[in-house]
Every structure is written in C-alpha cells, then in structure tokens.
PDB file of N, CA and C in Angstrom:
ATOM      1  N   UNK A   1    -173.275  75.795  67.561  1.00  0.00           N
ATOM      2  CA  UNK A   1    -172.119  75.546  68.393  1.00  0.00           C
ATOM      3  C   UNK A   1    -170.962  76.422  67.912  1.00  0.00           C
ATOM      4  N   UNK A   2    -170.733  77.360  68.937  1.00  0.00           N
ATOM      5  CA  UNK A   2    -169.173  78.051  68.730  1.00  0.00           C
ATOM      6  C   UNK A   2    -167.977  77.147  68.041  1.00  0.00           C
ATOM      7  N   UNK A   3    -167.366  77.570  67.097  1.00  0.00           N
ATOM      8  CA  UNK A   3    -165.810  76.983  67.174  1.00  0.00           C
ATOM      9  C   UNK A   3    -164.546  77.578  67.336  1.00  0.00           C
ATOM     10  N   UNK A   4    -163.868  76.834  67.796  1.00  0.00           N
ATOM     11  CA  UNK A   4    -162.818  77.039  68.553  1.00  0.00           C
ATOM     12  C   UNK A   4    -161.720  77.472  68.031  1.00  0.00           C
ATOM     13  N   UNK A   5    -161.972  79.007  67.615  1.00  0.00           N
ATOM     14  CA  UNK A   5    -160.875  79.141  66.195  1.00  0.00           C
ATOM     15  C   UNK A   5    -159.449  79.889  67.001  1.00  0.00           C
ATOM     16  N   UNK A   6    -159.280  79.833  68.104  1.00  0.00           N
ATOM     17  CA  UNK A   6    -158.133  80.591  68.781  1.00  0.00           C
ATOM     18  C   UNK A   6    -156.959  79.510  68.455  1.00  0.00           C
ATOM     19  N   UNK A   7    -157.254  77.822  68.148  1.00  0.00           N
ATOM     20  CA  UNK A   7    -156.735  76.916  67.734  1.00  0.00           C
ATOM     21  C   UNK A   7    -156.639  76.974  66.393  1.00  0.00           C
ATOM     22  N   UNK A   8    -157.116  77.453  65.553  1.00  0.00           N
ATOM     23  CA  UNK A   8    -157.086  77.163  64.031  1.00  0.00           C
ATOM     24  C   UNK A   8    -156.200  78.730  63.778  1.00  0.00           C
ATOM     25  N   UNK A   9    -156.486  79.811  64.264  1.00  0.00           N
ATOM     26  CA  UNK A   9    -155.499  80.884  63.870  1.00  0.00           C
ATOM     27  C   UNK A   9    -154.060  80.615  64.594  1.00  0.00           C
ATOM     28  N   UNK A  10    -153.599  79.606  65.559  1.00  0.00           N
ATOM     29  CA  UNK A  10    -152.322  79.286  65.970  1.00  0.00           C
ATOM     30  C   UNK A  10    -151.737  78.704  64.876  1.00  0.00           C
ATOM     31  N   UNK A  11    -152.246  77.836  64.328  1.00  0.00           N
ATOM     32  CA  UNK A  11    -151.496  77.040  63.101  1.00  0.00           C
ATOM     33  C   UNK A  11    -150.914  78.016  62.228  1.00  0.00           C
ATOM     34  N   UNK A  12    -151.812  79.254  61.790  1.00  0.00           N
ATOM     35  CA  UNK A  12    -151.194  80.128  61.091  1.00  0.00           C
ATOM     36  C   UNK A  12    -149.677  80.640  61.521  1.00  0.00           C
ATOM     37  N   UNK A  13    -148.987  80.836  63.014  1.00  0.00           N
ATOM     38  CA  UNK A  13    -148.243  81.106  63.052  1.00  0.00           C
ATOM     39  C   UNK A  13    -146.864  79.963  63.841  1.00  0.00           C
ATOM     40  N   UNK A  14    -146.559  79.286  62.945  1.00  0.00           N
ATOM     41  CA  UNK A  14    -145.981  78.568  62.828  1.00  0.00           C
ATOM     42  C   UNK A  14    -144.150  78.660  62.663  1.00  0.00           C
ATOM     43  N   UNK A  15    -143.604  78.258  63.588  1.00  0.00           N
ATOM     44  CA  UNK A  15    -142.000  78.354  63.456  1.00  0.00           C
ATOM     45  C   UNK A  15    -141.317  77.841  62.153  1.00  0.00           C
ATOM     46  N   UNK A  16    -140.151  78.386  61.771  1.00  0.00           N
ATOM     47  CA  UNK A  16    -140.019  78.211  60.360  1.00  0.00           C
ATOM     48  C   UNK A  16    -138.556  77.469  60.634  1.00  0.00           C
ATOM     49  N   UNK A  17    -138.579  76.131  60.233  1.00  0.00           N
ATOM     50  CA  UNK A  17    -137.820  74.752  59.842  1.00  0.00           C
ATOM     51  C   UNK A  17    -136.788  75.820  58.892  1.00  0.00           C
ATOM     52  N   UNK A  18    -135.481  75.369  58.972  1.00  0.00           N
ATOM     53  CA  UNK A  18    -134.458  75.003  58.606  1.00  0.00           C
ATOM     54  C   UNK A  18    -134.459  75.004  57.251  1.00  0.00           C
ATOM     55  N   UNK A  19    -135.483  74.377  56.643  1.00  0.00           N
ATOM     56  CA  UNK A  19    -135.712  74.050  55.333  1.00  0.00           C
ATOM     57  C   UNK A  19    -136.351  75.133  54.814  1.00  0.00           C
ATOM     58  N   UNK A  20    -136.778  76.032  55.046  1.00  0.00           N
ATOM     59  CA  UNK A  20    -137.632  76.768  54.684  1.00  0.00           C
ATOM     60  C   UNK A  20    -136.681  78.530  54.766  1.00  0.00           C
ATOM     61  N   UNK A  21    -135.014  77.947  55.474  1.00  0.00           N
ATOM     62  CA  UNK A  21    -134.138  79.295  55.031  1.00  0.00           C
ATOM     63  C   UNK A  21    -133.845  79.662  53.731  1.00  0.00           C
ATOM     64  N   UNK A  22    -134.180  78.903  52.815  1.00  0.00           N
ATOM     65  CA  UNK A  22    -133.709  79.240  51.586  1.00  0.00           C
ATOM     66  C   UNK A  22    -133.372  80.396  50.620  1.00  0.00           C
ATOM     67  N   UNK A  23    -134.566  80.934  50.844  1.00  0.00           N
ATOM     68  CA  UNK A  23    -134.856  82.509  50.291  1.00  0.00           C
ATOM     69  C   UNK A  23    -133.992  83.574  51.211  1.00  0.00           C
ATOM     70  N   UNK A  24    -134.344  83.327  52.437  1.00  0.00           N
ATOM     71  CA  UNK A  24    -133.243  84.468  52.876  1.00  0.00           C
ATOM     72  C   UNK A  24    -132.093  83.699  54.180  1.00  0.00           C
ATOM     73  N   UNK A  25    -130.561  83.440  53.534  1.00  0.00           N
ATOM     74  CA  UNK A  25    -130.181  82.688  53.940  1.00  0.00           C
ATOM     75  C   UNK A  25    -128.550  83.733  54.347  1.00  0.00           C
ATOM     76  N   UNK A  26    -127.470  83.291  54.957  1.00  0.00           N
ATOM     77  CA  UNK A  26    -126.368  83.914  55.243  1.00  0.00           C
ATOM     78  C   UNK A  26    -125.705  84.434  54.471  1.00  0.00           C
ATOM     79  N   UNK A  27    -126.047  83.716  52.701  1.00  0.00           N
ATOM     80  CA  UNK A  27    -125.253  83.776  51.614  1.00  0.00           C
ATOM     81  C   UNK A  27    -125.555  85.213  50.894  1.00  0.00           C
ATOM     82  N   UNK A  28    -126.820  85.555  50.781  1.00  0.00           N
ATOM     83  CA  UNK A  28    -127.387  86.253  50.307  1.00  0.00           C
ATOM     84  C   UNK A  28    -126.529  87.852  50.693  1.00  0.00           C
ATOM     85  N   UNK A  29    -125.948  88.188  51.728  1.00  0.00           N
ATOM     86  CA  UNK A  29    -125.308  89.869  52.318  1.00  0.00           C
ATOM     87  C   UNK A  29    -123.374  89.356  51.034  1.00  0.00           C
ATOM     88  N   UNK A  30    -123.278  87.943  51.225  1.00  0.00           N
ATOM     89  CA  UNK A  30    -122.073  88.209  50.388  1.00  0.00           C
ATOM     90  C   UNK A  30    -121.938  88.331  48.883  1.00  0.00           C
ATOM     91  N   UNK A  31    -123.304  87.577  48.519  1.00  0.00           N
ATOM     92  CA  UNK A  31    -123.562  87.733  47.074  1.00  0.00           C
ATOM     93  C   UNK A  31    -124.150  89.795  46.842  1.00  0.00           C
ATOM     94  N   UNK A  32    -124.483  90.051  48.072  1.00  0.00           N
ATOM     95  CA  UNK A  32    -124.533  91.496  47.839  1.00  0.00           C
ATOM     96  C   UNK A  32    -123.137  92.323  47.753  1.00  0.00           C
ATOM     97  N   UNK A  33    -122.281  91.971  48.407  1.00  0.00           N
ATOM     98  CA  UNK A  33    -121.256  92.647  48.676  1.00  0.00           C
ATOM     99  C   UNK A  33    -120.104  92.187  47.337  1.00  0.00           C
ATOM    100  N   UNK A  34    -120.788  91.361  46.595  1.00  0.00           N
ATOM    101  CA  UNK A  34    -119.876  91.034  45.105  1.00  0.00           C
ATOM    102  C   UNK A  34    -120.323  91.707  44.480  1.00  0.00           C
ATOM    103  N   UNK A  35    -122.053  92.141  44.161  1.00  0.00           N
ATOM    104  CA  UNK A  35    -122.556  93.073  43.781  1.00  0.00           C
ATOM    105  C   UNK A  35    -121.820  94.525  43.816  1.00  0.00           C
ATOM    106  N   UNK A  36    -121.764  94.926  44.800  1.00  0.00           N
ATOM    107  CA  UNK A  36    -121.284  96.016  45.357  1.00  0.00           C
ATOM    108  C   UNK A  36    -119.762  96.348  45.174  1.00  0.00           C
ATOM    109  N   UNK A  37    -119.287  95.638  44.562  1.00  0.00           N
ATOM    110  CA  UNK A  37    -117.848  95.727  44.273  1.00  0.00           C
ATOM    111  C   UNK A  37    -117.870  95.827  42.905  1.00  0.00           C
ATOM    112  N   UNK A  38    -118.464  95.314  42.504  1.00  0.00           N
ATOM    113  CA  UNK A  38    -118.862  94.949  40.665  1.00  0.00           C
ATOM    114  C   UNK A  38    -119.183  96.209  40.355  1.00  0.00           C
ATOM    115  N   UNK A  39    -120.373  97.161  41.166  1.00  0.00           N
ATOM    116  CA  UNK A  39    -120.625  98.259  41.008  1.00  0.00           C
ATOM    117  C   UNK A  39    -119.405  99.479  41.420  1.00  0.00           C
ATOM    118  N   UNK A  40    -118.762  98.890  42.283  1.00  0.00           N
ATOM    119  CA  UNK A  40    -117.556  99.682  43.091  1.00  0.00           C
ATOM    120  C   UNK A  40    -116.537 100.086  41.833  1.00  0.00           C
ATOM    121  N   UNK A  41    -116.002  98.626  40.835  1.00  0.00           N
ATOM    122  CA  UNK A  41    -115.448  98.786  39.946  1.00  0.00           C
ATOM    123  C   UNK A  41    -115.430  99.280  38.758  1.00  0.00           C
ATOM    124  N   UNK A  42    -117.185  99.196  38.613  1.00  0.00           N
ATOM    125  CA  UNK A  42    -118.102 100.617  37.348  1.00  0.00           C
ATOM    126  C   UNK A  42    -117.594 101.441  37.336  1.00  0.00           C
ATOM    127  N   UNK A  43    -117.511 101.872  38.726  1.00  0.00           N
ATOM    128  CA  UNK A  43    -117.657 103.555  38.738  1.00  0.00           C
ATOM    129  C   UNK A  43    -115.940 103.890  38.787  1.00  0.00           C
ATOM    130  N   UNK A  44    -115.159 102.885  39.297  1.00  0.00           N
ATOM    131  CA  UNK A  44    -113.974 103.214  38.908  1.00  0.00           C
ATOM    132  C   UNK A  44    -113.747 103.945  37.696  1.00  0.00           C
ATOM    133  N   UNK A  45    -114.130 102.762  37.069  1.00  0.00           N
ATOM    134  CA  UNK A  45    -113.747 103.201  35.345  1.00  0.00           C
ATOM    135  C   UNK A  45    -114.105 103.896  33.968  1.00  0.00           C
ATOM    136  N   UNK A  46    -115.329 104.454  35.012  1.00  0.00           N
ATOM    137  CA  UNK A  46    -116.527 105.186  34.403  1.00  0.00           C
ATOM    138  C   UNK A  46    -116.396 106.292  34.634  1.00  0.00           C
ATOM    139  N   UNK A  47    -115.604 106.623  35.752  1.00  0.00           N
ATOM    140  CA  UNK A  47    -115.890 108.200  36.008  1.00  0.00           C
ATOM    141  C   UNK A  47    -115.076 109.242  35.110  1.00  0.00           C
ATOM    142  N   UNK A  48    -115.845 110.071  34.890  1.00  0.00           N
ATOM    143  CA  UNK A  48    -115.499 111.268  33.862  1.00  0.00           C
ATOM    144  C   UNK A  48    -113.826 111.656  34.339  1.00  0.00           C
ATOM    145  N   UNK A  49    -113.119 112.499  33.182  1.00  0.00           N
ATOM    146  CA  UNK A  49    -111.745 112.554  33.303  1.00  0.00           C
ATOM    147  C   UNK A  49    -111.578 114.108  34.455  1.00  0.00           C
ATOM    148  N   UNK A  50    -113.189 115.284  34.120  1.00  0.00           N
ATOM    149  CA  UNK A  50    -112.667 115.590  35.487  1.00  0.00           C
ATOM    150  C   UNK A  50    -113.183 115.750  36.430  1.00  0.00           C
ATOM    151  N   UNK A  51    -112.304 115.943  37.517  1.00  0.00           N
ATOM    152  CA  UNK A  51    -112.685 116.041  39.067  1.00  0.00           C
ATOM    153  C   UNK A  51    -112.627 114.539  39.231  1.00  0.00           C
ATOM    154  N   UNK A  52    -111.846 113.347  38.478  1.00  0.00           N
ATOM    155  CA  UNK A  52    -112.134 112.102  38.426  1.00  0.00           C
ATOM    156  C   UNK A  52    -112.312 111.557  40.196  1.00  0.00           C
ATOM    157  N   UNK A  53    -111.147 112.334  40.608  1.00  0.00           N
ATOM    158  CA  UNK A  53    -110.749 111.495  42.299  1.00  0.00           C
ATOM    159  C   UNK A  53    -112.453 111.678  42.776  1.00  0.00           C
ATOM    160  N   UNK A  54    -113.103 112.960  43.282  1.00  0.00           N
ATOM    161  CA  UNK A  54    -114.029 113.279  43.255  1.00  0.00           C
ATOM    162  C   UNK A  54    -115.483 112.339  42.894  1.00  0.00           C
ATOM    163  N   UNK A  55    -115.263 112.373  41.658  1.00  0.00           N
ATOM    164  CA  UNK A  55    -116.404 111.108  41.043  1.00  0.00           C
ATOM    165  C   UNK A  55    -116.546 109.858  41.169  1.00  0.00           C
ATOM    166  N   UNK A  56    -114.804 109.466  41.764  1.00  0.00           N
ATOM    167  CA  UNK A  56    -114.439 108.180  41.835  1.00  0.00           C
ATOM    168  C   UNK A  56    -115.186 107.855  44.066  1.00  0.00           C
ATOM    169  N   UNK A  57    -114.684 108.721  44.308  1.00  0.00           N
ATOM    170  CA  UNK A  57    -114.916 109.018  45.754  1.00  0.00           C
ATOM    171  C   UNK A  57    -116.297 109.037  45.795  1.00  0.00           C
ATOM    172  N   UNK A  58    -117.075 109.687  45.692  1.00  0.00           N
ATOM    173  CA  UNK A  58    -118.285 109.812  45.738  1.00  0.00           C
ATOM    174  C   UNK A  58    -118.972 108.763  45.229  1.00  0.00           C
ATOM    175  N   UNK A  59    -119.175 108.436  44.494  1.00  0.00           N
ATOM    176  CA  UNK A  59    -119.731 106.775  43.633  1.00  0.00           C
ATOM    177  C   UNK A  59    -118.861 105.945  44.723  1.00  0.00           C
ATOM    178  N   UNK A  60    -118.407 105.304  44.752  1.00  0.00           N
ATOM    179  CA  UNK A  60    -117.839 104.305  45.475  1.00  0.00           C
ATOM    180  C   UNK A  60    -118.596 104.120  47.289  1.00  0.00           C
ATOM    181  N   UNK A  61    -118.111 106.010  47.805  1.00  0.00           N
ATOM    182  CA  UNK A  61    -118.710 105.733  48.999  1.00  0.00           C
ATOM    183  C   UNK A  61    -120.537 105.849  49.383  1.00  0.00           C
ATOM    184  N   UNK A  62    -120.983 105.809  48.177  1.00  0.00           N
ATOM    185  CA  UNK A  62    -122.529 105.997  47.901  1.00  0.00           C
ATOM    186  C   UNK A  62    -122.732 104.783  47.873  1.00  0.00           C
ATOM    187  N   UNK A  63    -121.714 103.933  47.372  1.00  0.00           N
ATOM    188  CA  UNK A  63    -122.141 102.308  47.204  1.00  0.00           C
ATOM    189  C   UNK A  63    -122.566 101.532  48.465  1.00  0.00           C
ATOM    190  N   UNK A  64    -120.186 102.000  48.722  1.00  0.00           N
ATOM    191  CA  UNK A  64    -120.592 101.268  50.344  1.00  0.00           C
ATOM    192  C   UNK A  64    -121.898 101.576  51.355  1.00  0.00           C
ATOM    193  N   UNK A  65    -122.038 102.796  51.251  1.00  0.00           N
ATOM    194  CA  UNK A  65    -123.293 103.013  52.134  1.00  0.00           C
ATOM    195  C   UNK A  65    -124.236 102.494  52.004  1.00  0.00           C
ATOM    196  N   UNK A  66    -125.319 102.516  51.159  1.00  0.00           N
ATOM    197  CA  UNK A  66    -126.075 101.738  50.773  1.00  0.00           C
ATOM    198  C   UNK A  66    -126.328 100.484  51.036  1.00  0.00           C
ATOM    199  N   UNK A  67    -124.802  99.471  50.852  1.00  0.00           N
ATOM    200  CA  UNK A  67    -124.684  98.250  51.111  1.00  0.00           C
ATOM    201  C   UNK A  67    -124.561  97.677  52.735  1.00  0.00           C
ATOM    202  N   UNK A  68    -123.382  99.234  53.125  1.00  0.00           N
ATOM    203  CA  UNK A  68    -123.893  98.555  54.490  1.00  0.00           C
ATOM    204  C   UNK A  68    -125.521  98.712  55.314  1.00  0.00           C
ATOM    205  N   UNK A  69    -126.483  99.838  54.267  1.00  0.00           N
ATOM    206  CA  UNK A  69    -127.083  99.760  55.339  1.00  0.00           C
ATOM    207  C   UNK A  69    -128.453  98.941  55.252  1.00  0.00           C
ATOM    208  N   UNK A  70    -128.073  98.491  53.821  1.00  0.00           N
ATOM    209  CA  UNK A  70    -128.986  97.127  53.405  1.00  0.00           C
ATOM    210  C   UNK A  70    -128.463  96.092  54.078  1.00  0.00           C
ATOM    211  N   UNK A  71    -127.375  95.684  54.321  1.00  0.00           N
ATOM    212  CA  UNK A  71    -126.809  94.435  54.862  1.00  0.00           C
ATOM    213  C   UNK A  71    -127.527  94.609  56.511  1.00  0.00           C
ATOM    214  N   UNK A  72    -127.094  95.558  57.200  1.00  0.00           N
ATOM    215  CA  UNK A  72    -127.482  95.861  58.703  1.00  0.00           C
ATOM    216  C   UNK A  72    -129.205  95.584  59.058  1.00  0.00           C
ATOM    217  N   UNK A  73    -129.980  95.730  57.867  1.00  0.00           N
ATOM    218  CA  UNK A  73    -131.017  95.554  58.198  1.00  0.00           C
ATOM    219  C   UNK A  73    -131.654  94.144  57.635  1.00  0.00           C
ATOM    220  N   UNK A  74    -130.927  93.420  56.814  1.00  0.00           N
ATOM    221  CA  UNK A  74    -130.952  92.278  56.376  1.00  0.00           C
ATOM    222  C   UNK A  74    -130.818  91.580  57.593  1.00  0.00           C
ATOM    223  N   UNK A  75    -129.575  91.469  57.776  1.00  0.00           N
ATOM    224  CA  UNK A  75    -129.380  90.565  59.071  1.00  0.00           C
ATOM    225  C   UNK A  75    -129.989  90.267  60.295  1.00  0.00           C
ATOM    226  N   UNK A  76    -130.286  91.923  60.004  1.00  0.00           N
ATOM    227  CA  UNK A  76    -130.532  92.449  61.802  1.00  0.00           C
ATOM    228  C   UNK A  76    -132.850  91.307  62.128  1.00  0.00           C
ATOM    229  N   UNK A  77    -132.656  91.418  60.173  1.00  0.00           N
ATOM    230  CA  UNK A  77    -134.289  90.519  60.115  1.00  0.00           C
ATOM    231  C   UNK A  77    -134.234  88.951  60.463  1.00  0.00           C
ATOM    232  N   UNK A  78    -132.432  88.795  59.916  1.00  0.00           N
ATOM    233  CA  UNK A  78    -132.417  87.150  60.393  1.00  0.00           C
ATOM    234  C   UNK A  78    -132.396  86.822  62.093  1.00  0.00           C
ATOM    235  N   UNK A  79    -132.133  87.353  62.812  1.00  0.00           N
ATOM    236  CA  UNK A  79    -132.757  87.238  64.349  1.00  0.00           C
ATOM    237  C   UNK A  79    -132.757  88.198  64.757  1.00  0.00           C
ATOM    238  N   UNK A  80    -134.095  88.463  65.306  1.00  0.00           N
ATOM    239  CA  UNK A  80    -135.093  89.502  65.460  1.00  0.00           C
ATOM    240  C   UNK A  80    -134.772  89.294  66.842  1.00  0.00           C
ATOM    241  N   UNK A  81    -134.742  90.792  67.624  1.00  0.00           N
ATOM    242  CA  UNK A  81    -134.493  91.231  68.984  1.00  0.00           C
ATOM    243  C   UNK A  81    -136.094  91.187  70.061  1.00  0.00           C
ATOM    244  N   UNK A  82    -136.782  91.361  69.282  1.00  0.00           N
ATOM    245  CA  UNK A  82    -138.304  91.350  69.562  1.00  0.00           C
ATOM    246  C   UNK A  82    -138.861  90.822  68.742  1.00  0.00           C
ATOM    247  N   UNK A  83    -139.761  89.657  69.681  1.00  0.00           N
ATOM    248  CA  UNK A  83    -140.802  88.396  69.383  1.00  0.00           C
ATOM    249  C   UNK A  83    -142.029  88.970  68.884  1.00  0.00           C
ATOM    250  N   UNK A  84    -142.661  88.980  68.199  1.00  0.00           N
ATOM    251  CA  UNK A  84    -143.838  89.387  68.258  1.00  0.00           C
ATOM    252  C   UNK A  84    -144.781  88.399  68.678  1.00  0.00           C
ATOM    253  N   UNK A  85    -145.602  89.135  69.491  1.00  0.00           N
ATOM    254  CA  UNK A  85    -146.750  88.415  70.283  1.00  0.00           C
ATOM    255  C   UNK A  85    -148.219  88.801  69.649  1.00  0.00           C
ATOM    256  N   UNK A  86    -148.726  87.405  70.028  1.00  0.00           N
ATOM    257  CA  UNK A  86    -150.035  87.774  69.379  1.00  0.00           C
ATOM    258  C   UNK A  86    -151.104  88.365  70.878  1.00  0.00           C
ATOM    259  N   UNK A  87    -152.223  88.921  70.615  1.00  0.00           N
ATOM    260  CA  UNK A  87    -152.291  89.823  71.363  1.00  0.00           C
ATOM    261  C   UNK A  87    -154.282  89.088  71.691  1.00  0.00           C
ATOM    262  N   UNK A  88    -154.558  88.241  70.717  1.00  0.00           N
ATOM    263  CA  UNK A  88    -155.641  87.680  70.769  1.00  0.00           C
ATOM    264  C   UNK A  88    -155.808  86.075  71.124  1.00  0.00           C
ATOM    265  N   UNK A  89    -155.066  86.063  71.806  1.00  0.00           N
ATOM    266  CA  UNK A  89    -154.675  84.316  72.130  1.00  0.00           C
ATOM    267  C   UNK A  89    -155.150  84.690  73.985  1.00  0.00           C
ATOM    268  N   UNK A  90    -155.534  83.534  74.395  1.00  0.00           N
ATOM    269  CA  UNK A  90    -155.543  83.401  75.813  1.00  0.00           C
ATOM    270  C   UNK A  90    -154.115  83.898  76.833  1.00  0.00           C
ATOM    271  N   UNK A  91    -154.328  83.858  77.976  1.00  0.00           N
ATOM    272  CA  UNK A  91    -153.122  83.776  78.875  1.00  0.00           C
ATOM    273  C   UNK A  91    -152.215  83.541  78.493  1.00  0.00           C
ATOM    274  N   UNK A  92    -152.876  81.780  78.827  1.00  0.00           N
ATOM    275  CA  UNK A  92    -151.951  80.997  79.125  1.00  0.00           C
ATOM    276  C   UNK A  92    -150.994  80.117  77.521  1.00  0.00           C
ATOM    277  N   UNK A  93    -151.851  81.054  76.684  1.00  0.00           N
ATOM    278  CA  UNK A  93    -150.864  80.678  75.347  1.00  0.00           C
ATOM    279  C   UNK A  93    -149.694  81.797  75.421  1.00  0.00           C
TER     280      UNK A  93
END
C-alpha cells in the first residue's frame, strides 16, 4: 500500500509562531548599529596622525556601508516579498 507522504512532507513546512522570533528579532539591526558605532569610534581614534581626515573618512564610511547593507538585507529577510511555493504538492494545496 502506497503512503500518503504529500501529507507528511507538509508538516515539514510549517508557519513560524511568534515564539520562535527569537533568534532573528527587530532588536538584532540596533544591537548592530551600536556595534557599528563602537567600531565608528575605533577608527576615530586609531587613525594614524597622517592624512588623519582621510583615514578617519574612509574607515568610518566603510563601516556605515557595510552596516547599511547588512541591515537592508536583514530586514528585507524579516518579510519576504516572495512566498515560496512548493512545487510538489497537489493543486489544490
């Protein structure tokens, strides 16, 4: 007897409860962006005496970048523009 596993691989994809934001949650882009300031303020005070503006400029806007473009894709994972569909399920699932 066949079984009916188009039902047993649905369970696998399962909507994710509230409870289960933990790991990647809203908090997480501002605890980056303290990061990113912490590092912002390194390089303040780190940078060599010359060409300082230069060293100071460059480190800093290497940071921000980075951060924004980790943050943009962070977020952009917390609601997703496209569903993914499963492609081996019936119709009418």
């Amino acid at each position: 007897m066949r079984s009916n596993r188009s039902f047993d691989t649905l369970t696998n994809y399962t909507y994710i409860t509230n409870q289960q934001y933990t790991s990647m949650s809203l908090w997480v882009p501002f605890i980056g962006l303290l990061i990113a300031i912490a590092l912002s303020f390194g390089i303040w005070f780190a940078a060599p005496k010359q060409d300082q503006t230069v060293w100071r400029s460059t480190g800093i806007l290497t940071v921000a970048m980075i951060f924004l473009m980790w943050a943009i894709t962070y977020l952009a994972q917390l609601n997703p523009l496209v569903v993914p569909r499963r492609s081996d399920l019936r119709p009418e699932f």
